[in-house]
Protein backbone atom coordinates (compact mmCIF):
# COMPACT_ATOMS: atom_id res chain seq x y z
CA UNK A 1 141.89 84.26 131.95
CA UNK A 2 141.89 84.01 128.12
CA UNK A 3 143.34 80.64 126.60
CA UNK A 4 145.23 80.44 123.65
CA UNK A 5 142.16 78.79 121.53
CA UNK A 6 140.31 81.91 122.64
CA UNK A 7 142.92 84.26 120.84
CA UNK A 8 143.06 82.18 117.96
CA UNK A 9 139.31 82.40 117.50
CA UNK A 10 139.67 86.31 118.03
CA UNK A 11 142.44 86.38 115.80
CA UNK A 12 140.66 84.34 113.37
CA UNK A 13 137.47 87.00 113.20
CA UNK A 14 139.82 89.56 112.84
CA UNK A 15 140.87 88.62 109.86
CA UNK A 16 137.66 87.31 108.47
CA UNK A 17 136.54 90.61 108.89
CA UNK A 18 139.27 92.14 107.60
CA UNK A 19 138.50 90.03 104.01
CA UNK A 20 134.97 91.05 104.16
CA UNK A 21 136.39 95.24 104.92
CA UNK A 22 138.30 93.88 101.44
CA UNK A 23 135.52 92.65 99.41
CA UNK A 24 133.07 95.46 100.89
CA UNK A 25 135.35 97.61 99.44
CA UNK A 26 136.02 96.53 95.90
CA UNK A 27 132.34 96.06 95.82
CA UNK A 28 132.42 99.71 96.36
CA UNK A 29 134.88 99.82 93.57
CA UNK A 30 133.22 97.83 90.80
CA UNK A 31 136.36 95.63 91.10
CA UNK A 32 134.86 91.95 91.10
CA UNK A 33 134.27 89.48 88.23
CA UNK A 34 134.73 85.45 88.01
CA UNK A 35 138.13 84.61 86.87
CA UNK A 36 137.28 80.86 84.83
CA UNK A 37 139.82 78.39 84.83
CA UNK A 38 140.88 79.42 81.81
CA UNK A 39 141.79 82.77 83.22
CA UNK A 40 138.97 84.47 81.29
CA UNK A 41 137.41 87.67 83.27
CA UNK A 42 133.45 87.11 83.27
CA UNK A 43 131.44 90.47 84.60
CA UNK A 44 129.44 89.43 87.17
CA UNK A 45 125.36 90.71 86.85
CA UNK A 46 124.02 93.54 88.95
CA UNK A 47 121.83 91.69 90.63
CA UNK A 48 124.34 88.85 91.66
CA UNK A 49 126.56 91.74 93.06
CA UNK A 50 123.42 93.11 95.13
CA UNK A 51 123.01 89.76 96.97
CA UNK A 52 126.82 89.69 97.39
CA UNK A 53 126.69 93.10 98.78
CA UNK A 54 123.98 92.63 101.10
CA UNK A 55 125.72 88.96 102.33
CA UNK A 56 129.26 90.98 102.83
CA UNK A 57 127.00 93.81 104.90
CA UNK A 58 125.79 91.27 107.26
CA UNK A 59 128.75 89.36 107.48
CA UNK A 60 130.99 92.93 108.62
CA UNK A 61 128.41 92.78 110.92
CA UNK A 62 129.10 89.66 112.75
CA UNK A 63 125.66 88.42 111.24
CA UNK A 64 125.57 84.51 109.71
CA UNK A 65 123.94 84.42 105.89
CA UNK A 66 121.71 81.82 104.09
CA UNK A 67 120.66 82.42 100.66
CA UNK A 68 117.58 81.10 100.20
CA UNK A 69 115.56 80.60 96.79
CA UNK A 70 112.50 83.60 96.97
CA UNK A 71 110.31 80.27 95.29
CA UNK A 72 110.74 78.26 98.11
CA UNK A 73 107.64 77.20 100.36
CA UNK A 74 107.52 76.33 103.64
CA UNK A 75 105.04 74.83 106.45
CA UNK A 76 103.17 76.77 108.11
CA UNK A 77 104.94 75.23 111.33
CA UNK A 78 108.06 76.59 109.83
CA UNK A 79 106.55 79.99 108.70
CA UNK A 80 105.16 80.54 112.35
CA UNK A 81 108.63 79.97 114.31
CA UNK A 82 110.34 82.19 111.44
CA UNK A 83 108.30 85.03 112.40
CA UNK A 84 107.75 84.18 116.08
CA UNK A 85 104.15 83.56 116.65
CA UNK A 86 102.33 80.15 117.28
CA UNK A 87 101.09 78.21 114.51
CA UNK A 88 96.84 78.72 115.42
CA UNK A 89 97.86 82.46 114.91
CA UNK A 90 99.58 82.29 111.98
CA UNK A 91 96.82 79.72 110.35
CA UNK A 92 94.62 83.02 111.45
CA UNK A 93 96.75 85.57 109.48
CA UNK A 94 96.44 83.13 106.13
CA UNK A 95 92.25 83.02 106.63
CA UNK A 96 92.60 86.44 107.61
CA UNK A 97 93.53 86.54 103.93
CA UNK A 98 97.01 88.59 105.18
CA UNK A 99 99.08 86.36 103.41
CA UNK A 100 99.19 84.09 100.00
CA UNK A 101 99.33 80.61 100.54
CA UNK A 102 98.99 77.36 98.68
CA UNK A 103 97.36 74.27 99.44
CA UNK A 104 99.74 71.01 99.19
CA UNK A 105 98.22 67.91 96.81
CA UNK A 106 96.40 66.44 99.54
CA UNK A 107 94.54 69.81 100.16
CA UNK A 108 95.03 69.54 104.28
CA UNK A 109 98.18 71.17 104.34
CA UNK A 110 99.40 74.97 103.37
CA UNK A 111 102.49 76.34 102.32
CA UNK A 112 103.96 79.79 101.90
CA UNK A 113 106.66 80.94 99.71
CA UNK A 114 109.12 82.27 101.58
CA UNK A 115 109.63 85.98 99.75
CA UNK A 116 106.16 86.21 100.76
CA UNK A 117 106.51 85.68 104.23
CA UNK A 118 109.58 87.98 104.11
CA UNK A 119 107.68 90.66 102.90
CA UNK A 120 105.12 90.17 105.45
CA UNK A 121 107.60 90.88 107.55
CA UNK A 122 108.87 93.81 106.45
CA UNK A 123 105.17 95.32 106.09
CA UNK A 124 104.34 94.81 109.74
CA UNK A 125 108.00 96.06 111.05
CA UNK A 126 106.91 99.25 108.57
CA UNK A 127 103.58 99.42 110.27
CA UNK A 128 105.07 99.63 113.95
CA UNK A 129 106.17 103.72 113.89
CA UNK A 130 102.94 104.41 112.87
CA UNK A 131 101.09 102.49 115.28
CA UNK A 132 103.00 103.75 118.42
CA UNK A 133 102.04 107.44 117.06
CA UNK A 134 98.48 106.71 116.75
CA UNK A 135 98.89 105.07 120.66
CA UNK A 136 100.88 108.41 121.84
CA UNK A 137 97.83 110.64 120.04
CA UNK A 138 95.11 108.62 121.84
CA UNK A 139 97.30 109.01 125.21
CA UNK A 140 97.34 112.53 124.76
CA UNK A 141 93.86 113.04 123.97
CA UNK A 142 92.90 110.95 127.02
CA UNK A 143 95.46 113.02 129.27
CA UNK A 144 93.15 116.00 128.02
CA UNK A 145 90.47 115.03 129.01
CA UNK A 146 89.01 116.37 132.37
CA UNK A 147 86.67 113.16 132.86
CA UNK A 148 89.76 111.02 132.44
CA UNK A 149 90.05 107.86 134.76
CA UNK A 150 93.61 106.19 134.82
CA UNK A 151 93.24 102.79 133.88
CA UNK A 152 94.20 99.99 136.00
CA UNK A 153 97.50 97.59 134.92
CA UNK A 154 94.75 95.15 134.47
CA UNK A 155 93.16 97.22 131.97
CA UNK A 156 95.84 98.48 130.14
CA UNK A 157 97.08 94.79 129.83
CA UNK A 158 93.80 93.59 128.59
CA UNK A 159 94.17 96.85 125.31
CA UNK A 160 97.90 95.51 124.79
CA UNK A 161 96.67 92.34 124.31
CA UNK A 162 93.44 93.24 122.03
CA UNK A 163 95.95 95.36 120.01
CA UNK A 164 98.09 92.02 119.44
CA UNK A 165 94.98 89.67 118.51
CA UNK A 166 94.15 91.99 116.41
CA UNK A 167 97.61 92.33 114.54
CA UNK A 168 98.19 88.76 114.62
CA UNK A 169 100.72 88.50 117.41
CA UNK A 170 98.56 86.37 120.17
CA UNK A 171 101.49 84.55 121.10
CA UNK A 172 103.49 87.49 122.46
CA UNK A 173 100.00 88.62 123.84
CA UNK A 174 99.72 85.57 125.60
CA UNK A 175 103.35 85.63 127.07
CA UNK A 176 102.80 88.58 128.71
CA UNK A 177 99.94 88.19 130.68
């Protein structure tokens, strides 16, 4: 049964997402620009309409936003739970030398900016496609081969997981052992 504070909050998305249909779409338009208190239109820069554009996507989408400053530098604690992997492997990926980092004043401690960590990210999501075509080829070309042996669930386990270490990603390796 649906109480009445549940069809408020529905009612209440509703129209939040009707605002953001509203802004989407004089986005769309070129429509916006800061009115000042003294009534005087201000144009508002490309690049400030691109992040408003981008936050308006996400929030149509149900999606929460945080604008973050690209400068910022975090822990690599905080970097590792960001991108989902333990902190050992993600202390790995920096002497790996697969992503910039700092050292903080004391020397002991790293930090990463976060745009860098971001595009991290994006590079390995990029990566993925290709990787599951070159795993498809080598399937087929095992297939075709008349000496082939299927391996056992223990053995394809153990190549999952080598693939992982060797992307960086022991912690889902490990979880799925």
């Amino acid at each position: 049964m649906t109480t009445n504070e549940e069809i408020e909050d529905k009612v209440a998305l509703r129209e939040s997402l009707l605002d953001y249909s509203k802004i989407s779409q004089a986005l769309e338009e070129g429509q916006l620009f800061l009115l000042g208190p003294d009534k005087k239109k201000t144009v508002i820069p490309d690049s400030v309409l691109k992040v408003i554009k981008d936050a308006v996507t996400e929030l149509n989408r149900g999606r929460s936003v945080e604008v973050v400053n690209s400068d910022l530098q975090i822990t690599t604690q905080e970097a590792a739970d960001y991108i989902g992997m333990s902190r050992p492997t993600f202390v790995k990926l920096l002497k790996d030398g697969k992503l910039p980092y700092t050292q903080a004043g004391d020397g002991k401690h790293r930090r990463i900016k976060i745009s860098d960590l971001v595009e991290y990210q994006k590079r390995v999501v990029a990566e993925r496609p290709g990787h599951l075509a070159n795993m498809v080829r080598i399937g087929q070309e095992m297939m075709a081969d008349p000496n082939y042996v299927e391996p056992s669930m223990e053995e394809i386990i153990r190549i999952i997981k080598e693939i992982r270490r060797e992307h960086g990603d022991e912690k889902s390796a490990e979880s799925n052992t």
